[in-house]
C-alpha atoms as a PDB file:
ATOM      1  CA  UNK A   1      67.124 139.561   9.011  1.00  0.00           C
ATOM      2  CA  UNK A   2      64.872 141.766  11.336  1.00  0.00           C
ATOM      3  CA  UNK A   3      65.140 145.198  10.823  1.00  0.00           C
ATOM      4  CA  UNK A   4      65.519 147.501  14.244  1.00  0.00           C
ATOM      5  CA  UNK A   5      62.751 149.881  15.132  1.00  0.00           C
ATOM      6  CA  UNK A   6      62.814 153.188  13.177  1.00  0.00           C
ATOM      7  CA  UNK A   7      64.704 155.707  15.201  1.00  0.00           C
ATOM      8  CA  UNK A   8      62.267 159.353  16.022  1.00  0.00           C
ATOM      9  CA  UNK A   9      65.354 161.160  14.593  1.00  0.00           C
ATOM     10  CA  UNK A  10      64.081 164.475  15.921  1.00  0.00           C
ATOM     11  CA  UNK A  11      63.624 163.766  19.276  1.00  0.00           C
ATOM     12  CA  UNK A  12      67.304 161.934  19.074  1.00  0.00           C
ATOM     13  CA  UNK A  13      68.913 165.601  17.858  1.00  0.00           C
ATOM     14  CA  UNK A  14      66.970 167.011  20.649  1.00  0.00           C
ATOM     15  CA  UNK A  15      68.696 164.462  23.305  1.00  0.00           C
ATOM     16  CA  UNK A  16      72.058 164.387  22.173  1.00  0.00           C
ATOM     17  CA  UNK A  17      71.830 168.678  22.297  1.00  0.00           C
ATOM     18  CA  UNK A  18      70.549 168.381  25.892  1.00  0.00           C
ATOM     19  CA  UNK A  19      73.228 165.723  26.561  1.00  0.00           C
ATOM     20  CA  UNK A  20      76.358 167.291  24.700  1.00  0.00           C
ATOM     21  CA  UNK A  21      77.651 168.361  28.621  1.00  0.00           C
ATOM     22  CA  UNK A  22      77.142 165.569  30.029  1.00  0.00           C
ATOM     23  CA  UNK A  23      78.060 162.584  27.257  1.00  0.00           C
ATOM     24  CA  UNK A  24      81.878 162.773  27.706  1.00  0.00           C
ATOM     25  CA  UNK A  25      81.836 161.373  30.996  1.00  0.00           C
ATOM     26  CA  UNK A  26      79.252 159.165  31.157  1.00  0.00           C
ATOM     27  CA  UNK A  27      79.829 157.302  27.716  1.00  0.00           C
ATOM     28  CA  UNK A  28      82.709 155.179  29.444  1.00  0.00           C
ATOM     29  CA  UNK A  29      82.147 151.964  27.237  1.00  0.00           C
ATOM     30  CA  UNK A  30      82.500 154.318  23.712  1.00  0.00           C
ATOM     31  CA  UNK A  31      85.217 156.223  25.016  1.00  0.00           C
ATOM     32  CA  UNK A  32      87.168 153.385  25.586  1.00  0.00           C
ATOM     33  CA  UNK A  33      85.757 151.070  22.634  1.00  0.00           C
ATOM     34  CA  UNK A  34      86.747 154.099  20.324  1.00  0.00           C
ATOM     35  CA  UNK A  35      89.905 153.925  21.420  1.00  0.00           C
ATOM     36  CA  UNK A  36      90.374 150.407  21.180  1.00  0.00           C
ATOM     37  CA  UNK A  37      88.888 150.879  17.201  1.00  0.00           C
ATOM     38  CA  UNK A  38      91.778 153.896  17.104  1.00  0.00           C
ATOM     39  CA  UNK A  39      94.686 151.063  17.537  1.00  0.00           C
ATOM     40  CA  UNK A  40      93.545 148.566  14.814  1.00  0.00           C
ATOM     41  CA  UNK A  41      95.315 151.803  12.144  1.00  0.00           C
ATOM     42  CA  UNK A  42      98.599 150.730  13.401  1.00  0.00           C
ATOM     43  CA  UNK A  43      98.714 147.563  10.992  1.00  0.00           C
ATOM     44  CA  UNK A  44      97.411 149.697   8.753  1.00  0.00           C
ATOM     45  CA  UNK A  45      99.953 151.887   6.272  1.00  0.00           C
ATOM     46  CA  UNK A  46      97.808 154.828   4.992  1.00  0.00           C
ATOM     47  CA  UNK A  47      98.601 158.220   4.983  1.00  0.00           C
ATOM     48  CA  UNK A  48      94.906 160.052   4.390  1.00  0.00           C
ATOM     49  CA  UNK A  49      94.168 163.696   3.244  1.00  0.00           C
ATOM     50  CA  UNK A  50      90.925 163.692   4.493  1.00  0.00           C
ATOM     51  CA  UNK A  51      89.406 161.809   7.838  1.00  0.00           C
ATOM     52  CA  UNK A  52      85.381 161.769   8.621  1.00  0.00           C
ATOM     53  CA  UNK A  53      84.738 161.014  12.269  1.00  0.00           C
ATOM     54  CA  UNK A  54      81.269 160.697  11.272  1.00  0.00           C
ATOM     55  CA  UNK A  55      79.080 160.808  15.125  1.00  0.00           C
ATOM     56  CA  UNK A  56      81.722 162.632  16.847  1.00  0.00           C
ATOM     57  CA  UNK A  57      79.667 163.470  19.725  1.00  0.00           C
ATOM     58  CA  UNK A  58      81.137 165.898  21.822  1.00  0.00           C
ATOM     59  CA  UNK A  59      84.933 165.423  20.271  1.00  0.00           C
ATOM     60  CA  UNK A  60      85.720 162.225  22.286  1.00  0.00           C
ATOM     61  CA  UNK A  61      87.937 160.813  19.483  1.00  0.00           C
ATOM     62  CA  UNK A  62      88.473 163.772  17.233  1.00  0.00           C
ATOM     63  CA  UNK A  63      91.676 165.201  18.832  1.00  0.00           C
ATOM     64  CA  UNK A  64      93.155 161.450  18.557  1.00  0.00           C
ATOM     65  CA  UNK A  65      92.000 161.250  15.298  1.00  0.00           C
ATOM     66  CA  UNK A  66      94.043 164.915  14.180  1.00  0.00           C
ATOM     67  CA  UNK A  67      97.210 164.036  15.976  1.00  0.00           C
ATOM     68  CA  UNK A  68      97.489 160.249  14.327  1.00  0.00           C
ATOM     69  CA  UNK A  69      97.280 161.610  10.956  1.00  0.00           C
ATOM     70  CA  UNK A  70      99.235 165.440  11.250  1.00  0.00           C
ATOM     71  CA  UNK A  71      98.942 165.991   8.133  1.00  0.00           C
ATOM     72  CA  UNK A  72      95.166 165.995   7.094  1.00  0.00           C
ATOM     73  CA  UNK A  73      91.804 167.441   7.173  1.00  0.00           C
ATOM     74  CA  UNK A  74      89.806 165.708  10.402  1.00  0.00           C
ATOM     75  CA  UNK A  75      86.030 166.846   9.816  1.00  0.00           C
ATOM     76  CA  UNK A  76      83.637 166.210  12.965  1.00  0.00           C
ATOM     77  CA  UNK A  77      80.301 165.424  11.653  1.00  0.00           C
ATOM     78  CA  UNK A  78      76.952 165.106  13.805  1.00  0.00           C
ATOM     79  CA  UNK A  79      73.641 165.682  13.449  1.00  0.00           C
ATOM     80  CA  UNK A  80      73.606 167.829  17.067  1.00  0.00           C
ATOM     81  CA  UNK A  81      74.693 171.300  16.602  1.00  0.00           C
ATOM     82  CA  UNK A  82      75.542 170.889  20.769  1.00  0.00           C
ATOM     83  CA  UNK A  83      77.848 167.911  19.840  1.00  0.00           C
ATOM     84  CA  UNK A  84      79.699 169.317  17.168  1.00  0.00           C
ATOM     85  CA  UNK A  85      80.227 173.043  19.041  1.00  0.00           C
ATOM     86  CA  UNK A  86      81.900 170.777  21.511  1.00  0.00           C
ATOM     87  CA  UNK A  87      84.106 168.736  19.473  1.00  0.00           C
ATOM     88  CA  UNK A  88      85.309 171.670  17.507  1.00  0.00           C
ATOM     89  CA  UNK A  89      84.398 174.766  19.128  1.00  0.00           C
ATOM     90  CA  UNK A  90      83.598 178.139  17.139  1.00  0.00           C
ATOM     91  CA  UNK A  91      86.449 180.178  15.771  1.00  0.00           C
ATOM     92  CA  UNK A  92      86.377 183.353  17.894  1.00  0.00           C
ATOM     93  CA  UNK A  93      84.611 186.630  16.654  1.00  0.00           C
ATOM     94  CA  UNK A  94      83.450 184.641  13.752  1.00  0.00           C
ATOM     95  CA  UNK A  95      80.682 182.415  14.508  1.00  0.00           C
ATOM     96  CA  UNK A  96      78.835 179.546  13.214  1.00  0.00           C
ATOM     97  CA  UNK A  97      75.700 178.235  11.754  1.00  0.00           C
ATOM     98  CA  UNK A  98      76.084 174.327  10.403  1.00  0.00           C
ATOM     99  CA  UNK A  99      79.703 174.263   9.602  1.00  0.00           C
ATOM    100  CA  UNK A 100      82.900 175.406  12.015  1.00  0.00           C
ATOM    101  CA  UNK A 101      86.379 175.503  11.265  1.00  0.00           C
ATOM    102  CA  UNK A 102      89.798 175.547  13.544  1.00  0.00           C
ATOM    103  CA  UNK A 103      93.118 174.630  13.160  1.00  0.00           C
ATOM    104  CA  UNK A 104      94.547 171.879  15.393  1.00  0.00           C
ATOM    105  CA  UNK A 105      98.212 173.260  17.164  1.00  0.00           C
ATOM    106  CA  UNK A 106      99.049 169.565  17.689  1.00  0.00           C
ATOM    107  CA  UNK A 107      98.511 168.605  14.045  1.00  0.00           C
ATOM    108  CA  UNK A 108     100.841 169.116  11.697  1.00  0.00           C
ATOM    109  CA  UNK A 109      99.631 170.602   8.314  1.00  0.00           C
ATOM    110  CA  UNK A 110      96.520 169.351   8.967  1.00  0.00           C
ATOM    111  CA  UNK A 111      93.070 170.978  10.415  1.00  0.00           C
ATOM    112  CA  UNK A 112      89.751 169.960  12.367  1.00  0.00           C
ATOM    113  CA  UNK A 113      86.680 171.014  11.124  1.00  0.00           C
ATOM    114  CA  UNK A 114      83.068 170.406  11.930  1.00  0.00           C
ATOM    115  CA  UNK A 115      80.276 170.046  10.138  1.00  0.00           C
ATOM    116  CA  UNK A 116      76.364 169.880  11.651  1.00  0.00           C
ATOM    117  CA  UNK A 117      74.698 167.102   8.892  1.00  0.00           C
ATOM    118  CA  UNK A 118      73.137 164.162   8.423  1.00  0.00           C
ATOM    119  CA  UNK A 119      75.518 160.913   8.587  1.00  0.00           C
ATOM    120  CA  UNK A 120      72.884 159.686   6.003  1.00  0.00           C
ATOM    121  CA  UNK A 121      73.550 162.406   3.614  1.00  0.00           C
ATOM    122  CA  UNK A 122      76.844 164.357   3.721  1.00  0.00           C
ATOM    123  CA  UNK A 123      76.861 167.683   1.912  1.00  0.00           C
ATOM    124  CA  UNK A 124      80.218 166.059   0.635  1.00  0.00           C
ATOM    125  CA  UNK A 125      81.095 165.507  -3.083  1.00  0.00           C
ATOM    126  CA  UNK A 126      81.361 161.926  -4.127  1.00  0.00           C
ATOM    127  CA  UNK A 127      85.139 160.672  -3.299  1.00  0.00           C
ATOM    128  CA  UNK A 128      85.911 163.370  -1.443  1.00  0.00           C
ATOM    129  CA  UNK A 129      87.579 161.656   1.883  1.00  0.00           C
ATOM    130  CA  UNK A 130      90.660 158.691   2.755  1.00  0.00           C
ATOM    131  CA  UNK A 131      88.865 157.708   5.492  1.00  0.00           C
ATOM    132  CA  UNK A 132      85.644 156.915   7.252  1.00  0.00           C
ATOM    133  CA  UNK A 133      85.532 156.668  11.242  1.00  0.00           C
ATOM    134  CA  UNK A 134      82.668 156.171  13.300  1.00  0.00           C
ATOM    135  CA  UNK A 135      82.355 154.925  16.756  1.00  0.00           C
ATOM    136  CA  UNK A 136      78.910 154.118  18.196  1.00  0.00           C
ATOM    137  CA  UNK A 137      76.932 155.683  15.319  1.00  0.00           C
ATOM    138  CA  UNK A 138      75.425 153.998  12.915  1.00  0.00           C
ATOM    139  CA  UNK A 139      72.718 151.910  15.423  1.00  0.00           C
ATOM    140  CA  UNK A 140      70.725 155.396  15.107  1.00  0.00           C
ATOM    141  CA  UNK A 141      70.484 154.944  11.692  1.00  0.00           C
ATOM    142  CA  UNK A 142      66.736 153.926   9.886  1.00  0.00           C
ATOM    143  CA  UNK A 143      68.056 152.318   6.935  1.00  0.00           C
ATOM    144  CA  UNK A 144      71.592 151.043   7.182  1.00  0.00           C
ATOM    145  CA  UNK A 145      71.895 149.547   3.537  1.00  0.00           C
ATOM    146  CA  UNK A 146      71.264 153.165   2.304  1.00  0.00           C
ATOM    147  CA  UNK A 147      73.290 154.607   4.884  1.00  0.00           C
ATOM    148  CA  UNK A 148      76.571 152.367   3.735  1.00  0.00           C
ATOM    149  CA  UNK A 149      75.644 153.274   0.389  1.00  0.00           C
ATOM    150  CA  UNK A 150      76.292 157.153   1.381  1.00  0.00           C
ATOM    151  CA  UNK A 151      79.569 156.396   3.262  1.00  0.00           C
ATOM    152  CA  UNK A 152      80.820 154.234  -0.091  1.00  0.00           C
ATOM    153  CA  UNK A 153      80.085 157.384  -2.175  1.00  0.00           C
ATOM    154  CA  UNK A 154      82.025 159.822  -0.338  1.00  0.00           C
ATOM    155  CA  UNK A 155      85.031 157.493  -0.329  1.00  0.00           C
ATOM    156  CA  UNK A 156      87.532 157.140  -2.415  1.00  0.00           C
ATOM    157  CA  UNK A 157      88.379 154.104  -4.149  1.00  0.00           C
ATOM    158  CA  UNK A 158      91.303 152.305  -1.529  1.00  0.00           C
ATOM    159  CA  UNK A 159      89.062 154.356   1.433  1.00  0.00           C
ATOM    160  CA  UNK A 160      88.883 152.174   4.351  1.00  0.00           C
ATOM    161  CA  UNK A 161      85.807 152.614   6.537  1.00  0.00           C
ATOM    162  CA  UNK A 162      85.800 151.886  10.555  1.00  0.00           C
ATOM    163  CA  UNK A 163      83.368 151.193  13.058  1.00  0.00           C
ATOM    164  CA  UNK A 164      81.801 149.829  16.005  1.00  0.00           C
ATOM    165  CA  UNK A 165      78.684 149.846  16.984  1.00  0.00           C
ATOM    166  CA  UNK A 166      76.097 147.951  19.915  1.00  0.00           C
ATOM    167  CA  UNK A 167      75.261 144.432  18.995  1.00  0.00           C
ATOM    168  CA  UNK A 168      71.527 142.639  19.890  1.00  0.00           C
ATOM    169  CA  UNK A 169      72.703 141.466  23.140  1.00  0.00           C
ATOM    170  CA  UNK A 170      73.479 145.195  24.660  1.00  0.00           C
ATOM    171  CA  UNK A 171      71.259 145.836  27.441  1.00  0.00           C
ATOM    172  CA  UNK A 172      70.268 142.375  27.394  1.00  0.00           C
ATOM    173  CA  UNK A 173      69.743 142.300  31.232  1.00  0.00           C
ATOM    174  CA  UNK A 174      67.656 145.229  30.936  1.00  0.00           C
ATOM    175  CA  UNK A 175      65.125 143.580  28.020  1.00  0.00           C
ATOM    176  CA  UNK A 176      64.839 140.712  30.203  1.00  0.00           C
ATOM    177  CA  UNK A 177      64.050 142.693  33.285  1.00  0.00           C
ATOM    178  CA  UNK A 178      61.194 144.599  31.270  1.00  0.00           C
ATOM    179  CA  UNK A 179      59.920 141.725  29.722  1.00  0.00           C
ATOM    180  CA  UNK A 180      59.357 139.937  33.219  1.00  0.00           C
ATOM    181  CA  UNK A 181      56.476 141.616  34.140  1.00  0.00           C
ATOM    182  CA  UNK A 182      54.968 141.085  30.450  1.00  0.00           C
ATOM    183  CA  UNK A 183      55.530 144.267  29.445  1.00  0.00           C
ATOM    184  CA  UNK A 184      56.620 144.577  25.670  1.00  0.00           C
ATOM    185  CA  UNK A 185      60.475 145.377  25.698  1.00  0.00           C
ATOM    186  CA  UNK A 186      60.686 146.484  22.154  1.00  0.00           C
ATOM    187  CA  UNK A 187      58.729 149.608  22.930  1.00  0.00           C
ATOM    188  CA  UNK A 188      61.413 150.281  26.094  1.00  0.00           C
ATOM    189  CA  UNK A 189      64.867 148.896  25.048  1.00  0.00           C
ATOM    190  CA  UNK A 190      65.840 149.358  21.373  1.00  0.00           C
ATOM    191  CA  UNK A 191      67.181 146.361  19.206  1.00  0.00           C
ATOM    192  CA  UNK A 192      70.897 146.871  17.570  1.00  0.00           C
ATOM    193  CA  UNK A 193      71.500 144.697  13.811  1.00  0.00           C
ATOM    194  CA  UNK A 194      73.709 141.468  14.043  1.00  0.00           C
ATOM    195  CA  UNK A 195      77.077 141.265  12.811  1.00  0.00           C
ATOM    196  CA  UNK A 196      77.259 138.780   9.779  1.00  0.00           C
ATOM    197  CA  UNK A 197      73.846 141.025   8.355  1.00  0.00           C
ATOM    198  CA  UNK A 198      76.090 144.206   9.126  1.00  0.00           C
ATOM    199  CA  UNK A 199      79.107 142.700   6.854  1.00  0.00           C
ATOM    200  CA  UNK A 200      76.166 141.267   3.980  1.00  0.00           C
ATOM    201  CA  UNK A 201      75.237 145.062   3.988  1.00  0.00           C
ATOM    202  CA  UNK A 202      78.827 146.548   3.015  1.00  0.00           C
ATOM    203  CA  UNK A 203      79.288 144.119   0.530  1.00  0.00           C
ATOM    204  CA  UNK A 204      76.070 145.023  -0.762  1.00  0.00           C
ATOM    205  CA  UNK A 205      77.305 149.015  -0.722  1.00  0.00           C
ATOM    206  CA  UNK A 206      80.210 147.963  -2.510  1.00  0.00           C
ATOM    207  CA  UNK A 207      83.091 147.217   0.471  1.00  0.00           C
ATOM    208  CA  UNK A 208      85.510 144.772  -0.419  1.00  0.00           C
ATOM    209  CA  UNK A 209      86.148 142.026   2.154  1.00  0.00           C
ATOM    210  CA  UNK A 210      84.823 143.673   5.902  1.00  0.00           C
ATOM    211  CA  UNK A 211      86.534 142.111   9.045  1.00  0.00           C
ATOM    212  CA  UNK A 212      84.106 142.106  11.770  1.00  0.00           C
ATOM    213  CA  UNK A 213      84.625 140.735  15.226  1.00  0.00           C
ATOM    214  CA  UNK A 214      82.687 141.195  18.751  1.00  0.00           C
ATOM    215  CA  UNK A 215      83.837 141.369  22.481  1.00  0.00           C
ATOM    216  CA  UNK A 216      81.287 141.788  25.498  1.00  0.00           C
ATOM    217  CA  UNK A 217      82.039 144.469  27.767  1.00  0.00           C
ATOM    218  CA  UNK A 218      79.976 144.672  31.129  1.00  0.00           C
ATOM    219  CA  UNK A 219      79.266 147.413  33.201  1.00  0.00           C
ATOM    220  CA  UNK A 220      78.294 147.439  37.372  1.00  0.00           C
ATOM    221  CA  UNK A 221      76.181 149.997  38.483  1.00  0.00           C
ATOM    222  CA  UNK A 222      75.690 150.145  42.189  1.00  0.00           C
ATOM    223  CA  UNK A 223      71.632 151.128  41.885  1.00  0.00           C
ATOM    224  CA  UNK A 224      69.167 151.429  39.605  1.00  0.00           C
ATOM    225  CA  UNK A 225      69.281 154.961  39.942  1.00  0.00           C
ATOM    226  CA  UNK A 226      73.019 154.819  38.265  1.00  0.00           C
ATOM    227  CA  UNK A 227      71.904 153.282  35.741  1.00  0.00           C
ATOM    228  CA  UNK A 228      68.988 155.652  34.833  1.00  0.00           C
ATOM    229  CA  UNK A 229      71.495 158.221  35.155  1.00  0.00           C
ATOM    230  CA  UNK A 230      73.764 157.046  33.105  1.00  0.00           C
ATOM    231  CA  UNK A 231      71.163 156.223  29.708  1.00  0.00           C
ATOM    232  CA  UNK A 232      69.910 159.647  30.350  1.00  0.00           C
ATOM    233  CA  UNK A 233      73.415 161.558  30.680  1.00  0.00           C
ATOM    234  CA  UNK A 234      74.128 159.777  27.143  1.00  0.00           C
ATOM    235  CA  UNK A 235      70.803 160.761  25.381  1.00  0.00           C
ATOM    236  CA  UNK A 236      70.352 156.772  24.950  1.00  0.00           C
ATOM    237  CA  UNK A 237      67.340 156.877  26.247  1.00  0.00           C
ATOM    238  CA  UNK A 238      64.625 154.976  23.993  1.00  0.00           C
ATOM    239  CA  UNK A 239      64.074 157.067  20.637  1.00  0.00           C
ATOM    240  CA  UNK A 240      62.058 154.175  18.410  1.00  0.00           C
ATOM    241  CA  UNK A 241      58.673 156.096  16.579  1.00  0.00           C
ATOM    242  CA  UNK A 242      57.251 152.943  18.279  1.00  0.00           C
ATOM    243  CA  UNK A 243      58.246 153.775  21.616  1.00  0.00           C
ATOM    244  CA  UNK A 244      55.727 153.607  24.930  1.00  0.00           C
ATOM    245  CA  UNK A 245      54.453 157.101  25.281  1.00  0.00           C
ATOM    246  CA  UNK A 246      53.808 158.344  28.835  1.00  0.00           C
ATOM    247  CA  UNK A 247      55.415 158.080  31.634  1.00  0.00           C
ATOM    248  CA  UNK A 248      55.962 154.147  32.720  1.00  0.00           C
ATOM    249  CA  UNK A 249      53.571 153.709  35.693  1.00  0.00           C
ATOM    250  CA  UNK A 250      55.660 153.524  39.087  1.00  0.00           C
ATOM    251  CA  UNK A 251      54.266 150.192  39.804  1.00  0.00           C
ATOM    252  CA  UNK A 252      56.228 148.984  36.647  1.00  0.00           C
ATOM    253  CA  UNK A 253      59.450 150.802  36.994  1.00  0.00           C
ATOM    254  CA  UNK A 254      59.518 149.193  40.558  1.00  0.00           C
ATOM    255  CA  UNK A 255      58.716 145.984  39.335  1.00  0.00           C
ATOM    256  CA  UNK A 256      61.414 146.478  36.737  1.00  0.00           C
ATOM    257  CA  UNK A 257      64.231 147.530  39.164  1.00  0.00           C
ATOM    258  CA  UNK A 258      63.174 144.706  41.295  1.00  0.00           C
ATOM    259  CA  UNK A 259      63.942 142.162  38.549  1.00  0.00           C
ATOM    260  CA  UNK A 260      67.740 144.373  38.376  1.00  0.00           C
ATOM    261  CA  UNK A 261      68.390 144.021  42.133  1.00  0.00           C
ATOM    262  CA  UNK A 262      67.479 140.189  42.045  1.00  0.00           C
ATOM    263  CA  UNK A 263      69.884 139.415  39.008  1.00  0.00           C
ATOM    264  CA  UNK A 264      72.458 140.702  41.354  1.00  0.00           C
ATOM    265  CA  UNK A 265      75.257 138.125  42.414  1.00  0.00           C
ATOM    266  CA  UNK A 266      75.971 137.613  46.107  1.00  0.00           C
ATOM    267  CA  UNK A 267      74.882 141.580  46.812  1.00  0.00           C
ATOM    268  CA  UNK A 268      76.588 142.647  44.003  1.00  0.00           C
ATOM    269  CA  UNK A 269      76.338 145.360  41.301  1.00  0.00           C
ATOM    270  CA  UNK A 270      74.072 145.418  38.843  1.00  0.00           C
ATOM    271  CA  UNK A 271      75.411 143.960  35.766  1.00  0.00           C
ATOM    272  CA  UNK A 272      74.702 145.738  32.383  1.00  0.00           C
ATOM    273  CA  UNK A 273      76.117 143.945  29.288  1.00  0.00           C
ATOM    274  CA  UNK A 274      77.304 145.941  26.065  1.00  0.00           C
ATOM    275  CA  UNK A 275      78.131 144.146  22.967  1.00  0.00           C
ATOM    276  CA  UNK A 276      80.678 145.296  21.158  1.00  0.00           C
ATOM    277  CA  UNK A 277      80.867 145.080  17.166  1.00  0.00           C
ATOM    278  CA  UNK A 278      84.255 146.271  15.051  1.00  0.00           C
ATOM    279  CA  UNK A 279      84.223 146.045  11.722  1.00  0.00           C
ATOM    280  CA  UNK A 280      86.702 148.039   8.791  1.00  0.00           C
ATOM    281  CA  UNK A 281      86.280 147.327   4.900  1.00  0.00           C
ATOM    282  CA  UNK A 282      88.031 148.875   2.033  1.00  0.00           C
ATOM    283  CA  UNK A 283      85.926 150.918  -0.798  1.00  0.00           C
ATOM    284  CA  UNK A 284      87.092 148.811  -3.914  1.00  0.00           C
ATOM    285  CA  UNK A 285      86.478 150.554  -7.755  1.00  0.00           C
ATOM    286  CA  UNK A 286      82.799 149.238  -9.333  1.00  0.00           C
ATOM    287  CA  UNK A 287      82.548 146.527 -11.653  1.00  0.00           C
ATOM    288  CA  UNK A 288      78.802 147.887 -12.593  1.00  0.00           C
ATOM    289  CA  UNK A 289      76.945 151.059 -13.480  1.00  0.00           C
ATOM    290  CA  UNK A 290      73.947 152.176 -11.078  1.00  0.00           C
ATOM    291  CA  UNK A 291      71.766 150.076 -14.404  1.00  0.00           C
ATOM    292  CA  UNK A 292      73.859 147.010 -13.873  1.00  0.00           C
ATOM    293  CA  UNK A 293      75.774 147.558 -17.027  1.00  0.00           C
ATOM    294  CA  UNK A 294      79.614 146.330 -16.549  1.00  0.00           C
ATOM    295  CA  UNK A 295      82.593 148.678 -16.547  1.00  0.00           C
ATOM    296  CA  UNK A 296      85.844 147.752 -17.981  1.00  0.00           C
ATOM    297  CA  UNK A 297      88.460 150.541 -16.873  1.00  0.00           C
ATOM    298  CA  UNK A 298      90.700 151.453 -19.883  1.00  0.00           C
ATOM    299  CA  UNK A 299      93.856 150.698 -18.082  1.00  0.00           C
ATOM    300  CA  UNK A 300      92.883 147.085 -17.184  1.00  0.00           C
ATOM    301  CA  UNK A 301      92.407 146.674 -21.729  1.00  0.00           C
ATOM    302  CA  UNK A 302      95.063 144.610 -23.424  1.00  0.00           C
ATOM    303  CA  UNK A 303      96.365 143.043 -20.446  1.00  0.00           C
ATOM    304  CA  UNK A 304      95.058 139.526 -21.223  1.00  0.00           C
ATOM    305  CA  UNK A 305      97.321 137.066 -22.928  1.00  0.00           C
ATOM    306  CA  UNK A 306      98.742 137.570 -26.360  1.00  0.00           C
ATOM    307  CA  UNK A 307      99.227 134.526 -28.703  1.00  0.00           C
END
């Protein structure tokens, strides 16, 4: 398993604030992804208190999110104060600093709230939510074992988690386009964690049985200059420590966008493929202490067989 460049989480905050306007409408692939990962809850028969959309961004999902389940506590969660003033804007008269609160008029009982924090370490009390939603999040994540490990802990026991997130083969055209002119595309394009080491890692945090499955979805950009346009209106530009600093010389950027307009098919668009990860797992009670001692719950005693 080969561990993704670590993410310059600063300068990540700083490009998701700059691109909180902009992210709505040029995210089309996690707009629609997220609401692809909203209809796998209709098999599902749960009735939560307490949803994390954990990575709202700007509120895409949130408002979908509060009107499924009427009757409980959505909480928008980002590490961009930008992001989160969008998805759930500031009461009036009241203002903010890292956490907001607002009650939906489409929703039931329940409420929205938001909350500016690390998705690697809630300011949440152990078991505290139903359910754990995230769409397009965790690939900015440095250490995903320990960031599964947070997500189990504010869970409760029968908490389902849900995701997607990029696969190794997004922006695959892209890495090959860099690499073309030998120029390193791990410091330009940043690598996204395989499925089946994704799933090993929940089991490892303590999810019981994850289902995980992958589509390809591929976008056409008319230019080069689309494309820019589009990473940048996301904030996906590259954010590894490791990145190239500097400017790319414009010798290399044209020899770059020359390998994009030659991969083009009969005059064509240029093709840009996103893969696509889903996966959902239940949180299932321990059968160990943090020391690796067992645990055998009281109400499980004296149900063995009785000569």
């Amino acid at each position: 398993m080969s561990a993704p460049a670590p993410i310059d989480v600063a300068l990540l905050r700083k490009r998701f604030d700059r691109a909180a306007a902009t992210y709505a409408d040029a995210a089309v692939v996690q707009r629609e992804v997220g609401y692809r990962l909203l209809e796998r809850f209709d098999v599902m028969r749960i009735a939560p208190s307490v949803v994390l959309d954990v990575g709202c961004g700007p509120g895409t999902h949130t408002k979908a999110l509060a009107e499924r389940f009427r009757d409980a506590t959505v909480i928008a969660i980002d590490q961009s104060p930008a992001m989160v003033a969008r998805a759930v804007p500031p009461v009036p008269k009241k203002g903010w600093l890292a956490r907001l609160t607002t009650r939906s008029s489409d929703a039931g009982k329940g409420e929205t709230r938001g909350l500016m924090a690390d998705m690697n370490a809630l300011p949440l009390p152990r078991e505290h939510a139903d359910v754990l939603w995230s769409n397009f999040a965790l690939q900015w994540a440095n250490d995903l074992p320990a960031l599964f490990a947070e997500w189990n802990r504010v869970l409760k026991v029968g908490g389902v988690m849900m995701f997607t997130a990029p696969g190794p083969d997004t922006l695959i055209e892209l890495r090959r386009a860099i690499s073309r002119d030998e120029i390193d595309a791990d410091k330009h394009v940043q690598r996204f964690t395989d499925l089946h080491d994704i799933g090993d890692m929940l089991v490892h945090a303590g999810f019981a049985d994850p289902v995980m499955d992958m589509e390809v979805i591929t976008l056409e950009y008319a230019t080069t200059d689309a494309l820019w346009r589009d990473l940048k209106a996301q904030g996906a530009n590259n954010a590894m420590e490791r990145r190239a600093r500097g400017l790319m010389t414009r010798r290399k950027l044209r020899s770059i966008e020359a390998a994009l307009d030659a991969s083009r098919r009969d005059s064509g668009p240029i093709r840009m493929s996103v893969e696509v990860i889903y996966g959902h797992a239940w949180k299932v009670a321990p059968k160990k202490t943090a020391e690796g001692h067992g645990i055998v719950r009281i109400e499980s005693i004296g149900r063995g067989s009785r000569s």
